[in-house]
C-alpha atoms as a PDB file:
ATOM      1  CA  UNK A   1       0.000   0.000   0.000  1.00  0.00           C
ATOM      2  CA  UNK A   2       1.287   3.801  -1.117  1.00  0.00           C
ATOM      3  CA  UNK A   3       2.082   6.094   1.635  1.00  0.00           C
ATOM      4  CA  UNK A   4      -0.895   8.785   1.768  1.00  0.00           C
ATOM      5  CA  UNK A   5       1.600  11.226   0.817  1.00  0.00           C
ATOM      6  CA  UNK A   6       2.473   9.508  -2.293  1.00  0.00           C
ATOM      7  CA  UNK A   7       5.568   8.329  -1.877  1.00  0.00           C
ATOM      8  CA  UNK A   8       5.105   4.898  -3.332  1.00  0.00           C
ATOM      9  CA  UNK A   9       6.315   2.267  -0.856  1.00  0.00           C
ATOM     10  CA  UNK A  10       9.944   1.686  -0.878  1.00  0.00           C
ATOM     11  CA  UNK A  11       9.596  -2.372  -1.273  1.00  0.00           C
ATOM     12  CA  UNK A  12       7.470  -1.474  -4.402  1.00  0.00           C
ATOM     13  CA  UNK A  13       9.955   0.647  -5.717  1.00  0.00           C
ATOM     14  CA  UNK A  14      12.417  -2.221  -5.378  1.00  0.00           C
ATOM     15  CA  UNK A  15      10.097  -4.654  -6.781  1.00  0.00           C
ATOM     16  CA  UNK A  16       9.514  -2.972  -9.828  1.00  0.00           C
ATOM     17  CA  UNK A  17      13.938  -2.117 -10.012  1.00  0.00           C
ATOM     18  CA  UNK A  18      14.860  -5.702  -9.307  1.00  0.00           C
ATOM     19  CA  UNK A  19      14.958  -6.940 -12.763  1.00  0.00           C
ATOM     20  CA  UNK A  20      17.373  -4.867 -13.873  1.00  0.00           C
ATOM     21  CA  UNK A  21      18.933  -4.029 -10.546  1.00  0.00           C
ATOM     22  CA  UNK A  22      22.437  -5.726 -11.226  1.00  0.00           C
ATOM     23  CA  UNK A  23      22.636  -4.502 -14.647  1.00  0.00           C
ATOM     24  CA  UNK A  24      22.498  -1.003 -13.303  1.00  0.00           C
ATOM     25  CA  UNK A  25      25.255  -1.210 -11.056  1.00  0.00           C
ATOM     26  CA  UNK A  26      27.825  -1.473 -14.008  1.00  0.00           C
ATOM     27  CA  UNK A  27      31.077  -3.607 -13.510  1.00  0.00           C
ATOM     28  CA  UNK A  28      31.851  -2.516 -10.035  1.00  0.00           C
ATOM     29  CA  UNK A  29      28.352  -2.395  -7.646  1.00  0.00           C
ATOM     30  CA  UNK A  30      28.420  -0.068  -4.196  1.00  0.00           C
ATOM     31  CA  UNK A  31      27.505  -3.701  -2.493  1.00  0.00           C
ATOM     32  CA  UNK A  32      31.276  -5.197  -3.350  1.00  0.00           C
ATOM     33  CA  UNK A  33      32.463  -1.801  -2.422  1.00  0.00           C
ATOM     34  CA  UNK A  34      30.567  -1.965   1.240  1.00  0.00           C
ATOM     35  CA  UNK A  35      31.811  -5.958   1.479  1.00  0.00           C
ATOM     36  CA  UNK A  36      35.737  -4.819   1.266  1.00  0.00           C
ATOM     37  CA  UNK A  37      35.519  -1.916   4.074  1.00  0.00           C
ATOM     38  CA  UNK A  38      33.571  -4.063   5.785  1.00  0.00           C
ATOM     39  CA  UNK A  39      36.586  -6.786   5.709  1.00  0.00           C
ATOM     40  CA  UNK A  40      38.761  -4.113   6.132  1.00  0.00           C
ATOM     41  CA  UNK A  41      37.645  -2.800   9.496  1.00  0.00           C
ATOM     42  CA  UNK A  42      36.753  -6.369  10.719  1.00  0.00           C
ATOM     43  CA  UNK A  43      40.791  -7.045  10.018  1.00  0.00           C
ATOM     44  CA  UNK A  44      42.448 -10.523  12.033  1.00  0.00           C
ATOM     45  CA  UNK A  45      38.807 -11.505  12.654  1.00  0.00           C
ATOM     46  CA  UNK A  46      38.408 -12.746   9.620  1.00  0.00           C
ATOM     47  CA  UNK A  47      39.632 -15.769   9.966  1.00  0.00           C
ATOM     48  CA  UNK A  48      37.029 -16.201  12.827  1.00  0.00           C
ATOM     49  CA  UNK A  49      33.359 -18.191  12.241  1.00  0.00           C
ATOM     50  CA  UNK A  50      31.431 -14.852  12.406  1.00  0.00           C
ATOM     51  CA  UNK A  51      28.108 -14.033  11.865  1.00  0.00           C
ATOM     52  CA  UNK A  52      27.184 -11.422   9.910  1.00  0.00           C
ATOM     53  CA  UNK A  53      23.175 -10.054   9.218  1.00  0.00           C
ATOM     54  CA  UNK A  54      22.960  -7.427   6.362  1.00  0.00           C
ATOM     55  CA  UNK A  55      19.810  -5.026   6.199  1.00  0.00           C
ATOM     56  CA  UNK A  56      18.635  -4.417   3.069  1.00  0.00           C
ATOM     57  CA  UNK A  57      20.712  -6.876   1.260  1.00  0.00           C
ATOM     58  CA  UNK A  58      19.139  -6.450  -1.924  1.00  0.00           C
ATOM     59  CA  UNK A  59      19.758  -8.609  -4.864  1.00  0.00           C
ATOM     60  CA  UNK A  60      22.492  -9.975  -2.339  1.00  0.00           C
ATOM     61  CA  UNK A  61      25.513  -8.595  -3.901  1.00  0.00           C
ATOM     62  CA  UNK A  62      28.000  -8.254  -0.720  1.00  0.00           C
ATOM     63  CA  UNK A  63      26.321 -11.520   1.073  1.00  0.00           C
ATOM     64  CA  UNK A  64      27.132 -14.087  -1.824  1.00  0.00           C
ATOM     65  CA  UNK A  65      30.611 -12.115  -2.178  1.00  0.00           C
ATOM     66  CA  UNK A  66      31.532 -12.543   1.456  1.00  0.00           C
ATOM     67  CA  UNK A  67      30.101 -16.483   1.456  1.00  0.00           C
ATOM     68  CA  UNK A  68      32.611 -16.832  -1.345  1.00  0.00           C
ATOM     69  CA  UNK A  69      35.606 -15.623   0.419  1.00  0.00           C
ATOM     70  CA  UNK A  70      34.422 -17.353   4.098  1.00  0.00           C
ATOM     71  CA  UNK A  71      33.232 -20.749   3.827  1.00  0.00           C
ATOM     72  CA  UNK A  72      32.622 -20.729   7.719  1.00  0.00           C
ATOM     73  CA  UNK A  73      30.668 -17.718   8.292  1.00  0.00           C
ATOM     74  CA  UNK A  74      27.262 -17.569   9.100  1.00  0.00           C
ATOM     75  CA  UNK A  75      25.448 -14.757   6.713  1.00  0.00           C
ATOM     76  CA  UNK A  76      21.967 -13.365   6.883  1.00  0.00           C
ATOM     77  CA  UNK A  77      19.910 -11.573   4.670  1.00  0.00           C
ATOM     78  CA  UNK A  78      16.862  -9.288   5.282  1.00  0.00           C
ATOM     79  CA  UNK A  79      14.852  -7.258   2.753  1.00  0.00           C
ATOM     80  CA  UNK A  80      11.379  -5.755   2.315  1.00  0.00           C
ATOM     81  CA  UNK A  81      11.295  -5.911  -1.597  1.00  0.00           C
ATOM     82  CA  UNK A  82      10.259  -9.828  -2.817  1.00  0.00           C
ATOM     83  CA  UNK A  83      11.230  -8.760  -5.861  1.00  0.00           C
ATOM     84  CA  UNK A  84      15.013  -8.578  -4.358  1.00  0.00           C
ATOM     85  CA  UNK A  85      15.107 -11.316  -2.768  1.00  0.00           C
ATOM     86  CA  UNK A  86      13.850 -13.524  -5.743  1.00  0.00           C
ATOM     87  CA  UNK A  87      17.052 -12.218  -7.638  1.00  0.00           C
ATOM     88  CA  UNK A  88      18.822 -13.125  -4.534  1.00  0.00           C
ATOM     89  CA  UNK A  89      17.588 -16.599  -4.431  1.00  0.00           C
ATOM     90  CA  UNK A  90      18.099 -17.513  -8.167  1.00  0.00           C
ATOM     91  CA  UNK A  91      22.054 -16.354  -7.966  1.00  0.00           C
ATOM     92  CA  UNK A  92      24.720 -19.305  -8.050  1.00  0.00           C
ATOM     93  CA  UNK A  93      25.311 -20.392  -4.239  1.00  0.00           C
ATOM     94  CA  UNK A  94      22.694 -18.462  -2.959  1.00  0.00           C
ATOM     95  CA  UNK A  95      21.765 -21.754  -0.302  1.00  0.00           C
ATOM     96  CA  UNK A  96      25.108 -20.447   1.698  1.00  0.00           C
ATOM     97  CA  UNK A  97      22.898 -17.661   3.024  1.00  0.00           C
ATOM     98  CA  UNK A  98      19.578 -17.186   4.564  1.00  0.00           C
ATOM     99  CA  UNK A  99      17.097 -15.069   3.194  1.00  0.00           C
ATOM    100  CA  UNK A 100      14.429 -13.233   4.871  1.00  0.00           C
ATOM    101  CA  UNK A 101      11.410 -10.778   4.530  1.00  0.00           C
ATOM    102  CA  UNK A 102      11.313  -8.411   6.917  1.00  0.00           C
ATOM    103  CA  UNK A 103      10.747  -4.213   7.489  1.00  0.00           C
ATOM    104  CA  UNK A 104      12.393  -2.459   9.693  1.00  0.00           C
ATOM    105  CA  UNK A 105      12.278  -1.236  12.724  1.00  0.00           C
ATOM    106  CA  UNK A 106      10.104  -4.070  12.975  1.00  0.00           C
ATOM    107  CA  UNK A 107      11.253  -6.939  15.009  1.00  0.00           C
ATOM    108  CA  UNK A 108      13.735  -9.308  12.933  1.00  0.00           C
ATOM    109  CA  UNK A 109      12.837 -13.277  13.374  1.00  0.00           C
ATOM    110  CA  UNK A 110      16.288 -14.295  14.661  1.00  0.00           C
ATOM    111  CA  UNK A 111      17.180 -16.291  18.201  1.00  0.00           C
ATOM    112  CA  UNK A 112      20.652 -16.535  17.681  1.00  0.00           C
ATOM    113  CA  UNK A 113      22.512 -12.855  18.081  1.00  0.00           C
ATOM    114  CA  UNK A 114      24.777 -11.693  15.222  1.00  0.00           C
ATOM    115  CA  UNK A 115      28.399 -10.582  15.850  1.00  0.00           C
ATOM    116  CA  UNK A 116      28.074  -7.326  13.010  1.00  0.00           C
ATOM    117  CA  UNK A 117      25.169  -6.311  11.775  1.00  0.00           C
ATOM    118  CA  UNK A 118      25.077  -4.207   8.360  1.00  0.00           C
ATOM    119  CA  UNK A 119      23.191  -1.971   6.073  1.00  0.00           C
ATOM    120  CA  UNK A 120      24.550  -0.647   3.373  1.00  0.00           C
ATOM    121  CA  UNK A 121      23.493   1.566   0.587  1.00  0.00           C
ATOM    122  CA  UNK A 122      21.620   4.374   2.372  1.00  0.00           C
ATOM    123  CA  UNK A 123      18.858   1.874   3.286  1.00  0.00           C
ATOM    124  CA  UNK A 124      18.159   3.508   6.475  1.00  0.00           C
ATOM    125  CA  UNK A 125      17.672   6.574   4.999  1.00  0.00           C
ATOM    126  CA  UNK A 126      14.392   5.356   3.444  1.00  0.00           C
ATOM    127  CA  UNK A 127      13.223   5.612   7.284  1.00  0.00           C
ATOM    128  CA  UNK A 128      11.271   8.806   7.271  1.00  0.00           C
ATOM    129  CA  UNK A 129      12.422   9.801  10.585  1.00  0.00           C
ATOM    130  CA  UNK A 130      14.495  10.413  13.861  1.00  0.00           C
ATOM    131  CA  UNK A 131      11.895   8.258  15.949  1.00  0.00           C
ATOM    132  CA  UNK A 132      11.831   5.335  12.826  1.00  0.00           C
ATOM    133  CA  UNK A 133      15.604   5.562  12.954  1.00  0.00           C
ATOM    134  CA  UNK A 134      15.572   4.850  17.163  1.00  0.00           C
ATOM    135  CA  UNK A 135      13.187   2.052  16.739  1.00  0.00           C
ATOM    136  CA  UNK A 136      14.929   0.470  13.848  1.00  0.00           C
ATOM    137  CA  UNK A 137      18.204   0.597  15.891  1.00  0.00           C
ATOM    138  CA  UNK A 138      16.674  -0.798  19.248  1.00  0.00           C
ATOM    139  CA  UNK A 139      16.104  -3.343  16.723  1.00  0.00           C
ATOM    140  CA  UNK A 140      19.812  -3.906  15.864  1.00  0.00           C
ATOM    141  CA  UNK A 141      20.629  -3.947  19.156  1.00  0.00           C
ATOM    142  CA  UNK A 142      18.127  -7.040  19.866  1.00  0.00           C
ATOM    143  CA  UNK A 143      19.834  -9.202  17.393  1.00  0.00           C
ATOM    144  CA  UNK A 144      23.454  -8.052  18.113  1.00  0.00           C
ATOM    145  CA  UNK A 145      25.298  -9.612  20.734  1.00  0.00           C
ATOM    146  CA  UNK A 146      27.089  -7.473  23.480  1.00  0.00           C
ATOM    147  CA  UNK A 147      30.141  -6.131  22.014  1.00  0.00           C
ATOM    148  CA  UNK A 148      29.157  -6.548  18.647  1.00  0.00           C
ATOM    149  CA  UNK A 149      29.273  -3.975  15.180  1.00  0.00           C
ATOM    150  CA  UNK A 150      26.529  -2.031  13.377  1.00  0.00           C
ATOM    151  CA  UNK A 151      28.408  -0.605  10.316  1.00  0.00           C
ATOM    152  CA  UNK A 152      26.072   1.222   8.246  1.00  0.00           C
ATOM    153  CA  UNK A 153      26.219   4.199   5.680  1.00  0.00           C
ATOM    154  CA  UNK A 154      23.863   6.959   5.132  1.00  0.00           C
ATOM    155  CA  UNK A 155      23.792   9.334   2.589  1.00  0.00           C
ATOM    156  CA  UNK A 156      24.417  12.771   4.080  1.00  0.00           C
ATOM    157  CA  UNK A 157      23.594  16.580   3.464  1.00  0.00           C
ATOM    158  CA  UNK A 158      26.045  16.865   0.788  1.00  0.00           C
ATOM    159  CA  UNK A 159      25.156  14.132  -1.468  1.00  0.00           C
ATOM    160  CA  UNK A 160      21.773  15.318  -1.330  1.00  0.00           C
ATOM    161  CA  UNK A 161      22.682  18.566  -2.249  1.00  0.00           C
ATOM    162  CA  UNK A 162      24.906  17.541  -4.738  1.00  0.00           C
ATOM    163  CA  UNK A 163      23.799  14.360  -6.211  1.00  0.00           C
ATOM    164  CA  UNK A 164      19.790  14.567  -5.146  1.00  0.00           C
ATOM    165  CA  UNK A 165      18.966  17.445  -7.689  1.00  0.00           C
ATOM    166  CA  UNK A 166      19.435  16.102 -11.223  1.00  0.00           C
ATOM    167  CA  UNK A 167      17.602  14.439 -13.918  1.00  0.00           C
ATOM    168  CA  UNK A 168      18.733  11.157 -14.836  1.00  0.00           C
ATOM    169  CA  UNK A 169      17.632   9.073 -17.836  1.00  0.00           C
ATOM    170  CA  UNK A 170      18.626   5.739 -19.432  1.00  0.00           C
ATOM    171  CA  UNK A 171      17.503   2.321 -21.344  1.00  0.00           C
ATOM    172  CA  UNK A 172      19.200  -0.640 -19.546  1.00  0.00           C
ATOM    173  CA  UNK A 173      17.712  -3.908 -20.941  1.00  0.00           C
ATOM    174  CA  UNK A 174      14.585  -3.296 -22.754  1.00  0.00           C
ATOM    175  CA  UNK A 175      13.703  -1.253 -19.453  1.00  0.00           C
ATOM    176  CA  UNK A 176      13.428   2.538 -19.963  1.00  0.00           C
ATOM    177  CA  UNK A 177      14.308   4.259 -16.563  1.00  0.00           C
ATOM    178  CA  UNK A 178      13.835   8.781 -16.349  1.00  0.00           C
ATOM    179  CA  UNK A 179      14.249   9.810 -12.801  1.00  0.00           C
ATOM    180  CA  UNK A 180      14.098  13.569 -11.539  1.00  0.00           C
ATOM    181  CA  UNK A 181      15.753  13.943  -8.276  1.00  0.00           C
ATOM    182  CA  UNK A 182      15.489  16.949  -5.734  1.00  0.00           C
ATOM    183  CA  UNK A 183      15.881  17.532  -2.174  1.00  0.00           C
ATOM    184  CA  UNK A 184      14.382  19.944   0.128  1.00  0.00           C
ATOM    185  CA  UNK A 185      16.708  21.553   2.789  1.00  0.00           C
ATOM    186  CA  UNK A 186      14.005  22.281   5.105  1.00  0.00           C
ATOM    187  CA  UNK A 187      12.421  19.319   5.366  1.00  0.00           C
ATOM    188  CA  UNK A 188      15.477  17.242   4.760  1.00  0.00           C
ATOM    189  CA  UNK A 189      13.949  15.220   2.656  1.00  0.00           C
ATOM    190  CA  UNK A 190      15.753  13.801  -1.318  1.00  0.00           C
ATOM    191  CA  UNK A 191      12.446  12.604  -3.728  1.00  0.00           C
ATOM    192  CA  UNK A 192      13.318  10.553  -6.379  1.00  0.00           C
ATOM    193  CA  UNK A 193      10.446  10.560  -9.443  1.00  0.00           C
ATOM    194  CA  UNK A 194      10.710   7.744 -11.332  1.00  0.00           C
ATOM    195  CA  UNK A 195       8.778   6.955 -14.576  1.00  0.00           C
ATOM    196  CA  UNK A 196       9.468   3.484 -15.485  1.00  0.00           C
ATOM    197  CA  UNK A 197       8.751   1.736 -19.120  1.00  0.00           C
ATOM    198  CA  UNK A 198       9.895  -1.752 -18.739  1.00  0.00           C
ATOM    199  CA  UNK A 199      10.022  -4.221 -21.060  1.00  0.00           C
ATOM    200  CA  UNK A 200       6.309  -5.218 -21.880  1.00  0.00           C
ATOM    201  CA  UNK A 201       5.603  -1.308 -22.860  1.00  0.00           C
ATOM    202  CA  UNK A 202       3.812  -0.787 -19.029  1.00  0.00           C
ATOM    203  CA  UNK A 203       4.268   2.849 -17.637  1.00  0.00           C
ATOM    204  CA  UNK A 204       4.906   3.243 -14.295  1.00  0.00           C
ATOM    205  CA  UNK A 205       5.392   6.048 -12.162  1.00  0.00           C
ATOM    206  CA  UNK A 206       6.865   5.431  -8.780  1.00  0.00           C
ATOM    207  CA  UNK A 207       8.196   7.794  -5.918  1.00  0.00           C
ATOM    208  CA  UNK A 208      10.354   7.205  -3.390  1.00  0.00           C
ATOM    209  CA  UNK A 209      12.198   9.480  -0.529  1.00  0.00           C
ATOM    210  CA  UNK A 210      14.912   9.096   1.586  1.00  0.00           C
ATOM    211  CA  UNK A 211      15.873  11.365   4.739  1.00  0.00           C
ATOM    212  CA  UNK A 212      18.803  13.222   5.325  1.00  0.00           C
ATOM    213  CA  UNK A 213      19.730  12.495   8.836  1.00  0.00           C
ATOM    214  CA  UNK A 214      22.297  14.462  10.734  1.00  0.00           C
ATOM    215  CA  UNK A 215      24.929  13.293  12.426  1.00  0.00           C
ATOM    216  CA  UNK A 216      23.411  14.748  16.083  1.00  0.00           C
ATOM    217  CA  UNK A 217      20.400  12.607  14.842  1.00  0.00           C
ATOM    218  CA  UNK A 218      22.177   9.539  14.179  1.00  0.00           C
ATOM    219  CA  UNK A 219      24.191   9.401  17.741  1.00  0.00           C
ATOM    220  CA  UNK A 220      21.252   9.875  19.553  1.00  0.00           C
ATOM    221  CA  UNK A 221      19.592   7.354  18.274  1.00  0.00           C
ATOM    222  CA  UNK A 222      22.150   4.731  18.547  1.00  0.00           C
ATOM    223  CA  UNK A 223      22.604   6.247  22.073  1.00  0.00           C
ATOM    224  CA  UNK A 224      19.082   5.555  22.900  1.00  0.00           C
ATOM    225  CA  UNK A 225      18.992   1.732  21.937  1.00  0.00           C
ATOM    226  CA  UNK A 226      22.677   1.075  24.012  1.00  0.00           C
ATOM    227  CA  UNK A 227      24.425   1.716  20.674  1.00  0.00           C
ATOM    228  CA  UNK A 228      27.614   3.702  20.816  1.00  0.00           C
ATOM    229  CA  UNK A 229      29.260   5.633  18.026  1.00  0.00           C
ATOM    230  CA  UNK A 230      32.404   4.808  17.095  1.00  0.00           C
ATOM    231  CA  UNK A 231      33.381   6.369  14.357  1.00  0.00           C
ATOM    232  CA  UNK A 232      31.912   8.187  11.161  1.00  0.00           C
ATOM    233  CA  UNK A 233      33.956   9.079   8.467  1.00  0.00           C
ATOM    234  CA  UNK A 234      32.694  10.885   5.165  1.00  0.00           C
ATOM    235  CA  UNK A 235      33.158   8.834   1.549  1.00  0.00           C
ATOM    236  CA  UNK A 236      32.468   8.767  -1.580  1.00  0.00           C
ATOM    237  CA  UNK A 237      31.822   5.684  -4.036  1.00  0.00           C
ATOM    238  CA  UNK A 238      32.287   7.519  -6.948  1.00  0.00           C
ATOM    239  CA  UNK A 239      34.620  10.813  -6.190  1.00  0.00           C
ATOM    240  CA  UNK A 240      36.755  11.066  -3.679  1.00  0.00           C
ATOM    241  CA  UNK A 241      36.471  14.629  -3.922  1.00  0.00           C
ATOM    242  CA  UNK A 242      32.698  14.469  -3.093  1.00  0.00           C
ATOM    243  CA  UNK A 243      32.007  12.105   0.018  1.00  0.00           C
ATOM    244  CA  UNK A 244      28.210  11.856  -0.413  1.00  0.00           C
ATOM    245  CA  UNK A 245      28.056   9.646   2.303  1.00  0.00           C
ATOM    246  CA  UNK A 246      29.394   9.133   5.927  1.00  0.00           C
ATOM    247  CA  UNK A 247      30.353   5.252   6.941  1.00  0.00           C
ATOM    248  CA  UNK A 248      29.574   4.743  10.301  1.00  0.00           C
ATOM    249  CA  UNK A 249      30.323   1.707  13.065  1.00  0.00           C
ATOM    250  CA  UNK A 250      29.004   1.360  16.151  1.00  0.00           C
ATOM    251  CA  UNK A 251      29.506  -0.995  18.965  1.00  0.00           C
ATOM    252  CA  UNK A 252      26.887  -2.811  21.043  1.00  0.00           C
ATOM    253  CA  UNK A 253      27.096  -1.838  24.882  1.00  0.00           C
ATOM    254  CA  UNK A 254      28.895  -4.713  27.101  1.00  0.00           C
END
């Protein structure tokens, strides 16, 4: 069901993008990207048998990636879109992870706790939020065990300013994508209008928003749900002379 604002719902947003999802993310995807800072900052404990959970995994780029490079790690995936998932689940070794439907900040259906916890691609800026952003980390915190990371990026004020007011238009497998993106300062809110031809000739016009959280914002909330900041460093995926994002990790209180 649409928001009664119009946005369209995110997961239906997804659903109608997973098709072509992969194909969009050219010959290097953000998701292989996250997976080798995540490796990076996890260091010597690689070689342990962790368990990882990633949040909004997607077409599960960075899962299958990391289940390729450690046999003995336990990996998680949770997504809202079916459409995602069903990608996901037809991808070679796909069986090395589990897959599962799920929103946040609803409650995740996991017993045993994870030792990191991930979610990469500014999918918690689709919570509309400071409140949504709490409750979704309270619900980290209730699968991570005590000690454990939340690394997570988010995009921040100046790749919305930058990035979120543009015009972007493309064919990509019989799929004809035009998107107009703006962002509004006062509400700190990006829109992205999408009008979507795929490849039966059926118009669709979708519209999804993401919040621009700030970084006062983002502490507190990981404050309030026994999360601590630990560091949050700005970066870019495409220009290192535009960090449109800010990588954070957080640790679980003892």
């Amino acid at each position: 069901m649409a928001p009664s604002d119009g946005t369209t719902d995110a997961a239906e947003v997804y659903d109608a993008l997973a098709p072509i999802y992969d194909a969009a993310g050219g010959d290097r995807p953000f998701a292989l990207l996250a997976a080798e800072r995540l490796e990076r900052r996890l260091g010597s404990r690689r070689d342990e048998a962790l368990s990882i959970l990633d949040l909004g995994c997607g077409t599960g780029t960075l899962l299958l990636a990391l289940a390729a490079a450690h046999p003995r790690w336990r990996l998680c995936g949770v997504d809202a879109s079916a459409g995602m998932l069903a990608v996901a689940r037809a991808k070679p070794d796909q069986a090395r992870v589990l897959w599962t439907r799920a929103r946040l900040p609803a409650p995740l259906p996991f017993g045993e706790p994870f030792d990191v916890v991930g979610a990469f691609y500014d999918t918690l800026n689709h919570l509309p939020d400071p409140d949504a952003l709490a409750a979704a980390f309270r619900t980290v915190a209730s699968v991570l065990r005590p000690g454990g990371l939340l690394v997570f990026d988010l995009n921040n004020v100046l790749g919305f300013e930058r990035l979120w007011r543009h015009r972007v238009a493309f064919d990509l497998r019989g799929h004809h994508i035009d998107t107009r993106l703006r962002y509004d300062a006062s509400t700190q809110t990006g829109e992205a209008a999408i009008d979507l031809t795929d490849g039966d000739g059926r118009e669709r016009r979708l519209v999804l928003r993401q919040r621009c959280f700030s970084d006062t914002e983002v502490a507190g909330a990981l404050l309030a749900a026994g999360l601590k900041v630990e560091s949050a460093a700005p970066f870019s995926p495409i220009d290192d002379g535009s960090p449109s994002k800010t990588w954070f990790v957080a640790t679980k209180e003892q």
